[in-house]
PDB file of N, CA and C in Angstrom:
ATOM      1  N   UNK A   1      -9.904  26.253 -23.992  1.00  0.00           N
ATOM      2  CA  UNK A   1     -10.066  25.637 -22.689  1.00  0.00           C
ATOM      3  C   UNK A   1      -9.508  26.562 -21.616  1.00  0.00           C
ATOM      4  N   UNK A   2     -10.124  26.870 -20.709  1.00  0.00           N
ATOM      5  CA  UNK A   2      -9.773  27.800 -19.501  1.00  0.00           C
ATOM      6  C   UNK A   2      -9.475  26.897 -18.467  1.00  0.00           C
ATOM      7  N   UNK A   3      -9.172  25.699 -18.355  1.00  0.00           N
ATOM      8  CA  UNK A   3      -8.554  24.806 -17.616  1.00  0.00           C
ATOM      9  C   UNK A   3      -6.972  24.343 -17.800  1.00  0.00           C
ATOM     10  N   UNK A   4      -5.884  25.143 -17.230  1.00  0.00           N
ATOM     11  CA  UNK A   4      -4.866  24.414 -17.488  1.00  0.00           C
ATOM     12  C   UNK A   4      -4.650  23.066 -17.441  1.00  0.00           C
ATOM     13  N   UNK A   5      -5.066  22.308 -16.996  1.00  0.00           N
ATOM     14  CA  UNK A   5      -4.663  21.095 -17.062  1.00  0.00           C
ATOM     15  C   UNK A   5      -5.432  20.174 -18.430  1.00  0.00           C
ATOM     16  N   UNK A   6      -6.968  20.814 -18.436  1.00  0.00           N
ATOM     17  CA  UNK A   6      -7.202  19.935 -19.331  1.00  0.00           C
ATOM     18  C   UNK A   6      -6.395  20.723 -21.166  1.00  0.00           C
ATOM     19  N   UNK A   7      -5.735  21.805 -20.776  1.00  0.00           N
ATOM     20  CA  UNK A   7      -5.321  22.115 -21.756  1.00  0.00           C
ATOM     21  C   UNK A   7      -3.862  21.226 -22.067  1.00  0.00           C
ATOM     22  N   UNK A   8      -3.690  20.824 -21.261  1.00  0.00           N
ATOM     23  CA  UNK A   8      -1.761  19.913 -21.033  1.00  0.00           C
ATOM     24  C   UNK A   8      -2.429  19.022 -21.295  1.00  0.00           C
ATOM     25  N   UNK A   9      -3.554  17.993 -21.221  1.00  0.00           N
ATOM     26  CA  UNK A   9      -3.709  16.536 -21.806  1.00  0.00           C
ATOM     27  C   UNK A   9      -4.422  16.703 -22.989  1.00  0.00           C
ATOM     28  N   UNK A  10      -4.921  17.764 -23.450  1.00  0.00           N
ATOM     29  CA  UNK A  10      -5.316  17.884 -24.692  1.00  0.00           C
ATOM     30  C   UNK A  10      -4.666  18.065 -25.867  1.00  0.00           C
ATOM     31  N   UNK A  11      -3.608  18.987 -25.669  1.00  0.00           N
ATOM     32  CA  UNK A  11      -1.856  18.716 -25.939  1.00  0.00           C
ATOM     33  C   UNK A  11      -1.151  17.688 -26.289  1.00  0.00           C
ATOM     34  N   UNK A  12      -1.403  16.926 -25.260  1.00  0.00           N
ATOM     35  CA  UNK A  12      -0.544  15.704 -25.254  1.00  0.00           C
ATOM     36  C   UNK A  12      -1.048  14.829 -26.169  1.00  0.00           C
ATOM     37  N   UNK A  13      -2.766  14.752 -26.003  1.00  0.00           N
ATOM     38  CA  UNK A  13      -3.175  13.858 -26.856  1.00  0.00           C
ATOM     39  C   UNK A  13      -3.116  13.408 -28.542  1.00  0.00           C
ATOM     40  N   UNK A  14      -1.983  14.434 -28.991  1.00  0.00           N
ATOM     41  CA  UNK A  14      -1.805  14.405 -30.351  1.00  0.00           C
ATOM     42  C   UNK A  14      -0.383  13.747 -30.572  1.00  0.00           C
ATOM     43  N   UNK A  15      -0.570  12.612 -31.324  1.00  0.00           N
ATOM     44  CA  UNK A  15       1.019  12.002 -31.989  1.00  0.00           C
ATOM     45  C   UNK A  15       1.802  13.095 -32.367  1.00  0.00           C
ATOM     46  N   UNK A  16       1.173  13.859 -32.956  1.00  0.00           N
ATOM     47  CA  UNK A  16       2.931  15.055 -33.443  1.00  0.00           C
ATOM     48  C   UNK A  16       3.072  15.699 -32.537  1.00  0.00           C
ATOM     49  N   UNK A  17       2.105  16.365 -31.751  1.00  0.00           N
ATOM     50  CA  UNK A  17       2.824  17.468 -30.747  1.00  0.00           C
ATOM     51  C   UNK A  17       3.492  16.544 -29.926  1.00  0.00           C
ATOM     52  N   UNK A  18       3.371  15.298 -29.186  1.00  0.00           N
ATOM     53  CA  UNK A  18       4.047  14.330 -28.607  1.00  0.00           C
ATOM     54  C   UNK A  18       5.531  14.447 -29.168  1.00  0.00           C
ATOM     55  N   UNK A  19       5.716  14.280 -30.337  1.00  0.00           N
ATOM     56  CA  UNK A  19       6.824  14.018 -31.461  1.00  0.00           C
ATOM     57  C   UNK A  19       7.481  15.413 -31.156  1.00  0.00           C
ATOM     58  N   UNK A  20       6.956  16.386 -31.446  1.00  0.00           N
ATOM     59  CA  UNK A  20       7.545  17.819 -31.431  1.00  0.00           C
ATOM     60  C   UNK A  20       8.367  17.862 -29.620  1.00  0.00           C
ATOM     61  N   UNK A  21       7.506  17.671 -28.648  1.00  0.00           N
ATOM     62  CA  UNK A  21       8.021  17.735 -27.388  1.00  0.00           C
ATOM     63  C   UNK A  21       9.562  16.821 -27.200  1.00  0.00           C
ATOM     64  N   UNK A  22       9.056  15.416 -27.682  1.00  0.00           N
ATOM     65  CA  UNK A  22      10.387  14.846 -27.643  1.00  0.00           C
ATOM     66  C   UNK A  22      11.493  15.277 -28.471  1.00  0.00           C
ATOM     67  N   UNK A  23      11.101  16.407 -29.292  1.00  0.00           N
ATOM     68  CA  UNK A  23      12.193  16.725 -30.203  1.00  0.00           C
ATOM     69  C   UNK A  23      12.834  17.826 -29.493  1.00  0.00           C
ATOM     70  N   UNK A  24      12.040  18.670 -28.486  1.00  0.00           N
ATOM     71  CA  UNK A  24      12.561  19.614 -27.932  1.00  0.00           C
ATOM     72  C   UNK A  24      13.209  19.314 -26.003  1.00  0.00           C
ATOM     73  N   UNK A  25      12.874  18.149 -26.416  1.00  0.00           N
ATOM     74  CA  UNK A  25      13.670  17.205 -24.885  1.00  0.00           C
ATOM     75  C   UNK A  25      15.333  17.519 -25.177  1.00  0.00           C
ATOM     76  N   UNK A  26      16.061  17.362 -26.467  1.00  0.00           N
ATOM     77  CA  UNK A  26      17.006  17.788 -26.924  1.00  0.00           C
ATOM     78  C   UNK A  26      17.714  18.843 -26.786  1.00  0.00           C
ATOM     79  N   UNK A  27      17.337  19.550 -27.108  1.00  0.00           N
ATOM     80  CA  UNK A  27      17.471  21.441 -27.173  1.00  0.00           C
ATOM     81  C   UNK A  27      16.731  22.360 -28.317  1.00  0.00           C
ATOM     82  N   UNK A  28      16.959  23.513 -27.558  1.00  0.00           N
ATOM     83  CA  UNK A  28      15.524  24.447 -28.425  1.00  0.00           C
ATOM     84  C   UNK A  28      15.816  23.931 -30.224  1.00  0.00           C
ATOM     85  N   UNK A  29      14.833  24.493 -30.546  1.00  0.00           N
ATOM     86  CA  UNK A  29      14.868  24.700 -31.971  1.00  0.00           C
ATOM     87  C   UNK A  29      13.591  25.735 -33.062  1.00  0.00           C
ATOM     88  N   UNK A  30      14.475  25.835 -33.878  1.00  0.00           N
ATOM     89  CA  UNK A  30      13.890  26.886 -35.081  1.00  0.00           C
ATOM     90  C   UNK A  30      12.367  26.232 -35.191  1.00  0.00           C
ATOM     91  N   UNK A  31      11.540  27.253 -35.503  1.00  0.00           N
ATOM     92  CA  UNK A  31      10.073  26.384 -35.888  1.00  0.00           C
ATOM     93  C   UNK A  31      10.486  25.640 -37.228  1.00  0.00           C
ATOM     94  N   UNK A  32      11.230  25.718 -38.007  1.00  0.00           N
ATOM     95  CA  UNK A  32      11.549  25.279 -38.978  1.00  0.00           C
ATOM     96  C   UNK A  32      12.432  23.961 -39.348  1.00  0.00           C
ATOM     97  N   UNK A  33      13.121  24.123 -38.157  1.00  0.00           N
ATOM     98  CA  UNK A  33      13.832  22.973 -37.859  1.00  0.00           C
ATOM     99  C   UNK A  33      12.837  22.027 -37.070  1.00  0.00           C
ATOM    100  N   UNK A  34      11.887  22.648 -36.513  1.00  0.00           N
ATOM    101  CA  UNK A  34      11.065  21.366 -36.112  1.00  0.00           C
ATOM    102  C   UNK A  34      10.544  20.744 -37.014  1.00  0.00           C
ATOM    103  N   UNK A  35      10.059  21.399 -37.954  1.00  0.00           N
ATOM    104  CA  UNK A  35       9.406  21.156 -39.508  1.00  0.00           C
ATOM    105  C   UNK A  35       9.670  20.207 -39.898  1.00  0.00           C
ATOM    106  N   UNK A  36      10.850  20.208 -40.178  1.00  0.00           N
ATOM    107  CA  UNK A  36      11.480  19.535 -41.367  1.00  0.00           C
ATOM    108  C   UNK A  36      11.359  17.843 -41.032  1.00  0.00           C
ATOM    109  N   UNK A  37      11.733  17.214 -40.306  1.00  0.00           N
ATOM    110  CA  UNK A  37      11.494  15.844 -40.094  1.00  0.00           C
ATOM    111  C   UNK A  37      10.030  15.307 -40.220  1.00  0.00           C
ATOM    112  N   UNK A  38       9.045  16.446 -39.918  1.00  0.00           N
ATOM    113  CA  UNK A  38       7.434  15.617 -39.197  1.00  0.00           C
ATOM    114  C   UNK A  38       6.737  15.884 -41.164  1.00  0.00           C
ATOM    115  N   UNK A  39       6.132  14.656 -41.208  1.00  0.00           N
ATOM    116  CA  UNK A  39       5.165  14.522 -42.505  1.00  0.00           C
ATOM    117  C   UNK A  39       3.981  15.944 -42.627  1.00  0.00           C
ATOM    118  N   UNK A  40       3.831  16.593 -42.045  1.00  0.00           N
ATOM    119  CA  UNK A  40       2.833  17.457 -41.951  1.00  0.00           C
ATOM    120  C   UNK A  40       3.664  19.147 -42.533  1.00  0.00           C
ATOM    121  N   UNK A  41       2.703  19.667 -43.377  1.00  0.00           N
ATOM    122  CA  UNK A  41       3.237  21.463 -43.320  1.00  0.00           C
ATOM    123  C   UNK A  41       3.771  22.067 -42.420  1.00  0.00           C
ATOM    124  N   UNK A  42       4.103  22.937 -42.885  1.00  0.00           N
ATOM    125  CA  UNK A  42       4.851  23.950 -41.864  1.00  0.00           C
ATOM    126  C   UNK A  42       3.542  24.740 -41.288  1.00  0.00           C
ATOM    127  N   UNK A  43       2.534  25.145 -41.654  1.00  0.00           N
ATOM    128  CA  UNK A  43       1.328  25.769 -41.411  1.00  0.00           C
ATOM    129  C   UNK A  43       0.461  25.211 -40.050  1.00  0.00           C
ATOM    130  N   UNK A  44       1.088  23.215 -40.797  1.00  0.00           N
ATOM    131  CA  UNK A  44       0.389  22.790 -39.367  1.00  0.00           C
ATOM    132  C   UNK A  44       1.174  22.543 -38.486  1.00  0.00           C
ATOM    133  N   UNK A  45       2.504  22.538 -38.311  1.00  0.00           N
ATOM    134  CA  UNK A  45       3.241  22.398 -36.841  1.00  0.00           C
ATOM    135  C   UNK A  45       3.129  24.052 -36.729  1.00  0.00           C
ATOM    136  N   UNK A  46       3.227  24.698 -37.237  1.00  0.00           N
ATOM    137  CA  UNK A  46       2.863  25.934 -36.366  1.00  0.00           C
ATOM    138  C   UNK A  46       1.621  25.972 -35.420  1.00  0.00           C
ATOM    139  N   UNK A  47       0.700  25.749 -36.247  1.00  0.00           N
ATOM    140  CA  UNK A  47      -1.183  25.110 -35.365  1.00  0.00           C
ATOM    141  C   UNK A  47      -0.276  24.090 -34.426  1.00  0.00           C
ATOM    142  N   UNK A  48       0.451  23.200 -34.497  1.00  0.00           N
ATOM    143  CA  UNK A  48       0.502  22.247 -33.186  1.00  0.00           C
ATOM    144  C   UNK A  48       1.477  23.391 -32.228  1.00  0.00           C
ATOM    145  N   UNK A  49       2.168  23.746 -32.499  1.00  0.00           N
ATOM    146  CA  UNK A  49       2.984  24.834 -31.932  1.00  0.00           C
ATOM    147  C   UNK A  49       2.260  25.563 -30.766  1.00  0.00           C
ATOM    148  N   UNK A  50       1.147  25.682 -31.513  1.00  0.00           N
ATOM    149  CA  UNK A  50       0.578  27.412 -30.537  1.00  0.00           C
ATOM    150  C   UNK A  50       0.109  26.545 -29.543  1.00  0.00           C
ATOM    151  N   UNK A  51      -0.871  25.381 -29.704  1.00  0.00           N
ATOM    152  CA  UNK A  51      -1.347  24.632 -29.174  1.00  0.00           C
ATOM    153  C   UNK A  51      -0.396  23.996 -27.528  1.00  0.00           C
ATOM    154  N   UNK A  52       0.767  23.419 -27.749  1.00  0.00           N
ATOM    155  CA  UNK A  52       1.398  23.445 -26.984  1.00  0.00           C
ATOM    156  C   UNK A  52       1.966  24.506 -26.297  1.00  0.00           C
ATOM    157  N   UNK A  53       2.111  26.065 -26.837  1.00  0.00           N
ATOM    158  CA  UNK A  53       2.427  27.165 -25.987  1.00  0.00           C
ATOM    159  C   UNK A  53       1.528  27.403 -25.740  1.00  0.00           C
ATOM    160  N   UNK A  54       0.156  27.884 -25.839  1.00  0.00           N
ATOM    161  CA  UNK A  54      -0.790  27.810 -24.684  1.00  0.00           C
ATOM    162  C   UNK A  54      -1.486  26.796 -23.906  1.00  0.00           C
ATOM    163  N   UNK A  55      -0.562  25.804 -23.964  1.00  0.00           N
ATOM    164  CA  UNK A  55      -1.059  24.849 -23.144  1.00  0.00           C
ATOM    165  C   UNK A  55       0.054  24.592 -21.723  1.00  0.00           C
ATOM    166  N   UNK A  56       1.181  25.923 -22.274  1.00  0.00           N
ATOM    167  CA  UNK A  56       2.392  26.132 -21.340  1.00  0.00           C
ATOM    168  C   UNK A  56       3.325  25.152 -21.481  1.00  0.00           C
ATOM    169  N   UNK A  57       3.438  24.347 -22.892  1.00  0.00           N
ATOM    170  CA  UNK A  57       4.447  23.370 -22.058  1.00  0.00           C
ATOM    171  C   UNK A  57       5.600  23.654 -23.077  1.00  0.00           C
ATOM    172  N   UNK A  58       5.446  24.519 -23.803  1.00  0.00           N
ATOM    173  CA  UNK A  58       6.548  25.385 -25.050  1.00  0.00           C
ATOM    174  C   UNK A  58       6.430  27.020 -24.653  1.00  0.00           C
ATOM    175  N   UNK A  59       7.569  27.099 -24.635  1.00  0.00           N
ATOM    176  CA  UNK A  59       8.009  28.993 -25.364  1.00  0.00           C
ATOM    177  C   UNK A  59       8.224  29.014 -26.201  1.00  0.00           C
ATOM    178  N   UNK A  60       7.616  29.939 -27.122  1.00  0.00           N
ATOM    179  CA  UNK A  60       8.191  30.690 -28.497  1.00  0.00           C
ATOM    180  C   UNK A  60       9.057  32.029 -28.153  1.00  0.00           C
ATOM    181  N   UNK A  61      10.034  32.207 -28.803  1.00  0.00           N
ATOM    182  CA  UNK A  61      11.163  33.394 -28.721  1.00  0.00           C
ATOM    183  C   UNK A  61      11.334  33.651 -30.056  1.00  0.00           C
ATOM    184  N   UNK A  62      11.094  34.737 -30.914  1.00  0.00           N
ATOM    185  CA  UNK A  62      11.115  35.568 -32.124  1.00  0.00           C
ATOM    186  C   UNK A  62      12.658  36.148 -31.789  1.00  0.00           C
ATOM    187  N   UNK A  63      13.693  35.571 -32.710  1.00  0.00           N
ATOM    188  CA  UNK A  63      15.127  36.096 -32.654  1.00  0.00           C
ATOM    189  C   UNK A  63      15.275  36.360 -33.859  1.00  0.00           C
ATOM    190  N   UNK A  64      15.469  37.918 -34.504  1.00  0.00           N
ATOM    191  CA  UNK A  64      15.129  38.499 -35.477  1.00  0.00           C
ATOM    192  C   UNK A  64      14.384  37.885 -36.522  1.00  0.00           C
ATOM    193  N   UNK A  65      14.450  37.301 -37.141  1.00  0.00           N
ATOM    194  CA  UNK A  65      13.333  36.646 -38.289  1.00  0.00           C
ATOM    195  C   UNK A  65      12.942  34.997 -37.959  1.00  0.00           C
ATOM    196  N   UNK A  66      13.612  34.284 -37.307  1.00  0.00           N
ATOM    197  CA  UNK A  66      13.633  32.972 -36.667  1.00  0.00           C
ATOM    198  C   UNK A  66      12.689  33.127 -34.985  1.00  0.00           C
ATOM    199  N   UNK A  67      11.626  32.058 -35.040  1.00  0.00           N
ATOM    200  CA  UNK A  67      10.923  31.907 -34.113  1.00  0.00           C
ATOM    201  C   UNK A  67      11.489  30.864 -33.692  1.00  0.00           C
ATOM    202  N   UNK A  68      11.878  30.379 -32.487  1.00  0.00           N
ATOM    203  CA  UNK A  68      13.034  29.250 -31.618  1.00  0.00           C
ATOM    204  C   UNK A  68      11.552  28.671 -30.405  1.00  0.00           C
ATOM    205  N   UNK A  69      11.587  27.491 -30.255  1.00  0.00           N
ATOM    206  CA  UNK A  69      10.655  27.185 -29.450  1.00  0.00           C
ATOM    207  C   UNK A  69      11.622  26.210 -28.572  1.00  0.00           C
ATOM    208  N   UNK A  70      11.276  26.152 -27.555  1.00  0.00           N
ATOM    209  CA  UNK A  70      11.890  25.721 -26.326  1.00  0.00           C
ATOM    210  C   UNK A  70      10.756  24.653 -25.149  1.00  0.00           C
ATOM    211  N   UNK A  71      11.069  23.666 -24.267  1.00  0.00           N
ATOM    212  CA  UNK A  71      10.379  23.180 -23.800  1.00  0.00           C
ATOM    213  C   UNK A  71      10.200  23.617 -22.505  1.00  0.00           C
ATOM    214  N   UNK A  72       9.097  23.868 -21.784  1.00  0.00           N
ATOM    215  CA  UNK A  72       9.097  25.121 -20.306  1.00  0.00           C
ATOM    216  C   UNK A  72       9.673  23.277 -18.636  1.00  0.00           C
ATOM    217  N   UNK A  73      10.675  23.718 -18.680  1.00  0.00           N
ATOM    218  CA  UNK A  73      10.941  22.550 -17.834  1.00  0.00           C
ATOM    219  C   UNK A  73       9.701  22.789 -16.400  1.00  0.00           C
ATOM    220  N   UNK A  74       9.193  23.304 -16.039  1.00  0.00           N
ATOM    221  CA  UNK A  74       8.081  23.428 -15.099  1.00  0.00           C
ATOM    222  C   UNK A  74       6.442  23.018 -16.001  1.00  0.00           C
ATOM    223  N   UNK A  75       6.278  22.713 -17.054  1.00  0.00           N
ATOM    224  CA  UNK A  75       4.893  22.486 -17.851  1.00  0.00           C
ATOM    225  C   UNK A  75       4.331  21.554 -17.270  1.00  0.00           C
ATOM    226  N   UNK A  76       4.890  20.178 -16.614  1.00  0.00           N
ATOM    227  CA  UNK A  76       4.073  19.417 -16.439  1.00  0.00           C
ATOM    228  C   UNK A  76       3.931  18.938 -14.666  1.00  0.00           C
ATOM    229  N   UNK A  77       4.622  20.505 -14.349  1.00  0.00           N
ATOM    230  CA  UNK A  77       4.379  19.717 -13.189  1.00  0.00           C
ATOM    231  C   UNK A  77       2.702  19.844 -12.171  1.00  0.00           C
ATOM    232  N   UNK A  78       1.635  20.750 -12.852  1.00  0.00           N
ATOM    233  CA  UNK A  78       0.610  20.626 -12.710  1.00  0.00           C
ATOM    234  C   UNK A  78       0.210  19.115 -12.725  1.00  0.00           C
ATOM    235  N   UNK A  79       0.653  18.468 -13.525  1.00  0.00           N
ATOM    236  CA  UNK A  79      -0.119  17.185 -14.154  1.00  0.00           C
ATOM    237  C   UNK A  79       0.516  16.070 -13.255  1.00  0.00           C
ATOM    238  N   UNK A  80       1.867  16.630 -12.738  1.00  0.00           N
ATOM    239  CA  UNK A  80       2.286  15.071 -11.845  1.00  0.00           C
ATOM    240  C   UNK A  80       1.600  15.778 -10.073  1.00  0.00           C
ATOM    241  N   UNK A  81       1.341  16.849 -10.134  1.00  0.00           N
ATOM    242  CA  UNK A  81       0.534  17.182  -8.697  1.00  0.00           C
ATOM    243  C   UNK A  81      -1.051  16.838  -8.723  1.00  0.00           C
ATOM    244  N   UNK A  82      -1.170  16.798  -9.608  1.00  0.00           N
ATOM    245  CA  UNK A  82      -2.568  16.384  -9.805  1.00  0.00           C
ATOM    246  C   UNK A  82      -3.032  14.599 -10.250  1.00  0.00           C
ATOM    247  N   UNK A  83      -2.097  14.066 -10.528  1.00  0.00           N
ATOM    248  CA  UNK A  83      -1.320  12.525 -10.401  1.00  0.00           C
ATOM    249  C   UNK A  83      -1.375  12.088  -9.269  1.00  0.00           C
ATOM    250  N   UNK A  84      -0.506  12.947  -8.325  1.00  0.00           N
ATOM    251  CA  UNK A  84      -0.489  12.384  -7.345  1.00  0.00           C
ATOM    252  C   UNK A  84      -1.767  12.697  -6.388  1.00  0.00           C
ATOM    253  N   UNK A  85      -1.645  13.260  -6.467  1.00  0.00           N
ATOM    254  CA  UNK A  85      -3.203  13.454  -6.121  1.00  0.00           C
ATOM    255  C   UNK A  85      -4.284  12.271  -5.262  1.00  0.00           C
ATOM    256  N   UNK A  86      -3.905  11.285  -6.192  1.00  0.00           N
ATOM    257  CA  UNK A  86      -4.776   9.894  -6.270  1.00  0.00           C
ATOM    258  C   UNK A  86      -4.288   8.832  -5.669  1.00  0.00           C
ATOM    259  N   UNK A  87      -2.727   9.014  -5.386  1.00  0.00           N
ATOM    260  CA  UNK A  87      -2.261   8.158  -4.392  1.00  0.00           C
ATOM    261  C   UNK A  87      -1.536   7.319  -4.705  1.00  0.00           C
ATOM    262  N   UNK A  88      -1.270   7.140  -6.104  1.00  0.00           N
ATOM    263  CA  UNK A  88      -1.121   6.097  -6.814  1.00  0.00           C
ATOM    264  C   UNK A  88      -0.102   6.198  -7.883  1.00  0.00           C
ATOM    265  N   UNK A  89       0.394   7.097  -8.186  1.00  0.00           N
ATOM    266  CA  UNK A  89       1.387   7.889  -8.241  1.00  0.00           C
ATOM    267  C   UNK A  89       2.528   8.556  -7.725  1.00  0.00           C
ATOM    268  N   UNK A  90       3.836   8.169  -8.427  1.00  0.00           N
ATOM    269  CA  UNK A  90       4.807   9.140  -7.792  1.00  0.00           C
ATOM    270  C   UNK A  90       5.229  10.306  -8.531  1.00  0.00           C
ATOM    271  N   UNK A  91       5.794  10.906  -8.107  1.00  0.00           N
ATOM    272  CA  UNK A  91       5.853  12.261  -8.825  1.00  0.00           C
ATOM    273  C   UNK A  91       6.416  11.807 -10.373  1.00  0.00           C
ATOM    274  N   UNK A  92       6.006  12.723 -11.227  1.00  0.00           N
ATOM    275  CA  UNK A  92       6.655  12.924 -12.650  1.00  0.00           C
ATOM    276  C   UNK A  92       8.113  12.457 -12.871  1.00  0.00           C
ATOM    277  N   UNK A  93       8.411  11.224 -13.571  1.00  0.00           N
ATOM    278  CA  UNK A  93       9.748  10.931 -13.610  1.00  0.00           C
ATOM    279  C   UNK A  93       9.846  11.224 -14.674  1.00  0.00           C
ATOM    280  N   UNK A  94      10.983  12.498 -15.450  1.00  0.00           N
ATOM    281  CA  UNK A  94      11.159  13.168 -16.842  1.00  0.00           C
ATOM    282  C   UNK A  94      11.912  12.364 -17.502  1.00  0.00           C
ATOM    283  N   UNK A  95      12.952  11.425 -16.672  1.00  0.00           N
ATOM    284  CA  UNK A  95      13.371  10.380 -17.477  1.00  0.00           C
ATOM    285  C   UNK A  95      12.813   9.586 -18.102  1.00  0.00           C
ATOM    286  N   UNK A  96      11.588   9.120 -17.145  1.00  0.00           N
ATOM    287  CA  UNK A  96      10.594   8.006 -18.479  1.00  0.00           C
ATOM    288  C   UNK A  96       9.915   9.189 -19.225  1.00  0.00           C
ATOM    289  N   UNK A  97       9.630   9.940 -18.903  1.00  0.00           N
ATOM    290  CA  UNK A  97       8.435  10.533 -19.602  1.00  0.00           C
ATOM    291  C   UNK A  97       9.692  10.935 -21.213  1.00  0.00           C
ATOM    292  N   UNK A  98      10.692  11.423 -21.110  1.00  0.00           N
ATOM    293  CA  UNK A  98      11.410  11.561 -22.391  1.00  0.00           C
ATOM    294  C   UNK A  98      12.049   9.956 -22.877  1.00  0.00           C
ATOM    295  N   UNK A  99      12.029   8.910 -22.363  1.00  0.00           N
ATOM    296  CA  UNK A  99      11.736   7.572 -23.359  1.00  0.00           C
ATOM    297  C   UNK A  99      10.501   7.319 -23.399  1.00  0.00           C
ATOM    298  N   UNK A 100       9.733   7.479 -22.996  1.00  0.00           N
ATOM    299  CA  UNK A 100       8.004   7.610 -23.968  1.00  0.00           C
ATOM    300  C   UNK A 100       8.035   8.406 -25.084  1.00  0.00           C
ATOM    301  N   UNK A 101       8.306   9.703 -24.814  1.00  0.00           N
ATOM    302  CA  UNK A 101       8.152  10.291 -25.929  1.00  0.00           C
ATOM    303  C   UNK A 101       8.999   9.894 -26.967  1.00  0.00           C
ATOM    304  N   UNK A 102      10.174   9.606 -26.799  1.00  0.00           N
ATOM    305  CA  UNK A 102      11.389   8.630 -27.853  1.00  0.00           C
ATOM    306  C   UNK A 102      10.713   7.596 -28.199  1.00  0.00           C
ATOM    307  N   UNK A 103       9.993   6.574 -27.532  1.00  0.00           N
ATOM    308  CA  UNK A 103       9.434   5.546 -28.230  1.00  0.00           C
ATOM    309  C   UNK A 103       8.657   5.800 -28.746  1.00  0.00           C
ATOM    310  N   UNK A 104       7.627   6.722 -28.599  1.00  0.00           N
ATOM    311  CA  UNK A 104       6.404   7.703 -29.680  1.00  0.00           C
ATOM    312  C   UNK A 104       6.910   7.591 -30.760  1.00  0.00           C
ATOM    313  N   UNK A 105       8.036   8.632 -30.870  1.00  0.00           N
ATOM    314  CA  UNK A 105       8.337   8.929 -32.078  1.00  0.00           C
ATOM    315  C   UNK A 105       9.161   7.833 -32.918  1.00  0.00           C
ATOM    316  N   UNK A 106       9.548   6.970 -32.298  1.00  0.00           N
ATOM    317  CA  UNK A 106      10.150   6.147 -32.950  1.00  0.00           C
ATOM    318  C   UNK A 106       9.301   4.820 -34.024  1.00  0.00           C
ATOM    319  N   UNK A 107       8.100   5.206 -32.677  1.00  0.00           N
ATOM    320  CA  UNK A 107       6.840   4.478 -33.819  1.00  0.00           C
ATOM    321  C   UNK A 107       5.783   5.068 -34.574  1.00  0.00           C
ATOM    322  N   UNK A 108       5.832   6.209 -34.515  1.00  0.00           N
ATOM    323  CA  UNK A 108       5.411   7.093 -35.546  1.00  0.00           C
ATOM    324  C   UNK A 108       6.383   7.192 -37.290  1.00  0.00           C
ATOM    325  N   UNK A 109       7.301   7.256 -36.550  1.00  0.00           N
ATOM    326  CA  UNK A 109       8.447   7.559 -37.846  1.00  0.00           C
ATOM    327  C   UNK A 109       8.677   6.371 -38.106  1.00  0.00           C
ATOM    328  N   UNK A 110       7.941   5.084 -38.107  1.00  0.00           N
ATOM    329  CA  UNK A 110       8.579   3.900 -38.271  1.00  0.00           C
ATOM    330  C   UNK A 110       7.691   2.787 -38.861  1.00  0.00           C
TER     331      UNK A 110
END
């Protein structure tokens, strides 16, 4: 997709990468350490991985043999300018938006 934005809701639209973001609402972590909790391979949170770094809303950082992914605190603010947009909307509140993603995952894992 050559559309940033529709690349950030296309992103979003997946239960694990959802799950992965709220995990990195926390602080960075190992691709491996993201791993380990979500039902899926390591092969495929890497595929959700890339997915969310080119969709800008993750960095990957290679620290000697450990890849560390991080959440880009500017990713979504395309999506709350374009929100607002419509009038109807107030800007991006990261506080709800990280208890959404907590309640995601809480009903995913549950």
């Amino acid at each position: 997709m050559s559309d940033p934005l529709s690349s950030v809701f296309s992103a979003l639209a997946d239960p694990t990468r959802r799950t992965i973001l709220a995990m990195l609402l926390e602080d960075d972590m190992a691709v491996t350490d993201v791993a380990a909790p979500l039902p899926v391979s390591l092969a495929a949170v890497s595929k959700h991985l890339g997915v969310l770094a080119r969709a800008g809303l993750i960095q990957q950082e290679k620290r000697g043999r450990v890849v560390w992914c991080k959440l880009d605190p500017d990713a979504l603010r395309g999506v709350s300018v374009w929100m607002q947009g419509f009038g109807q909307f107030d800007g991006l509140d990261l506080d709800a938006l990280e208890s959404l993603l907590a309640l995601q995952e809480r009903r995913d894992a549950g």
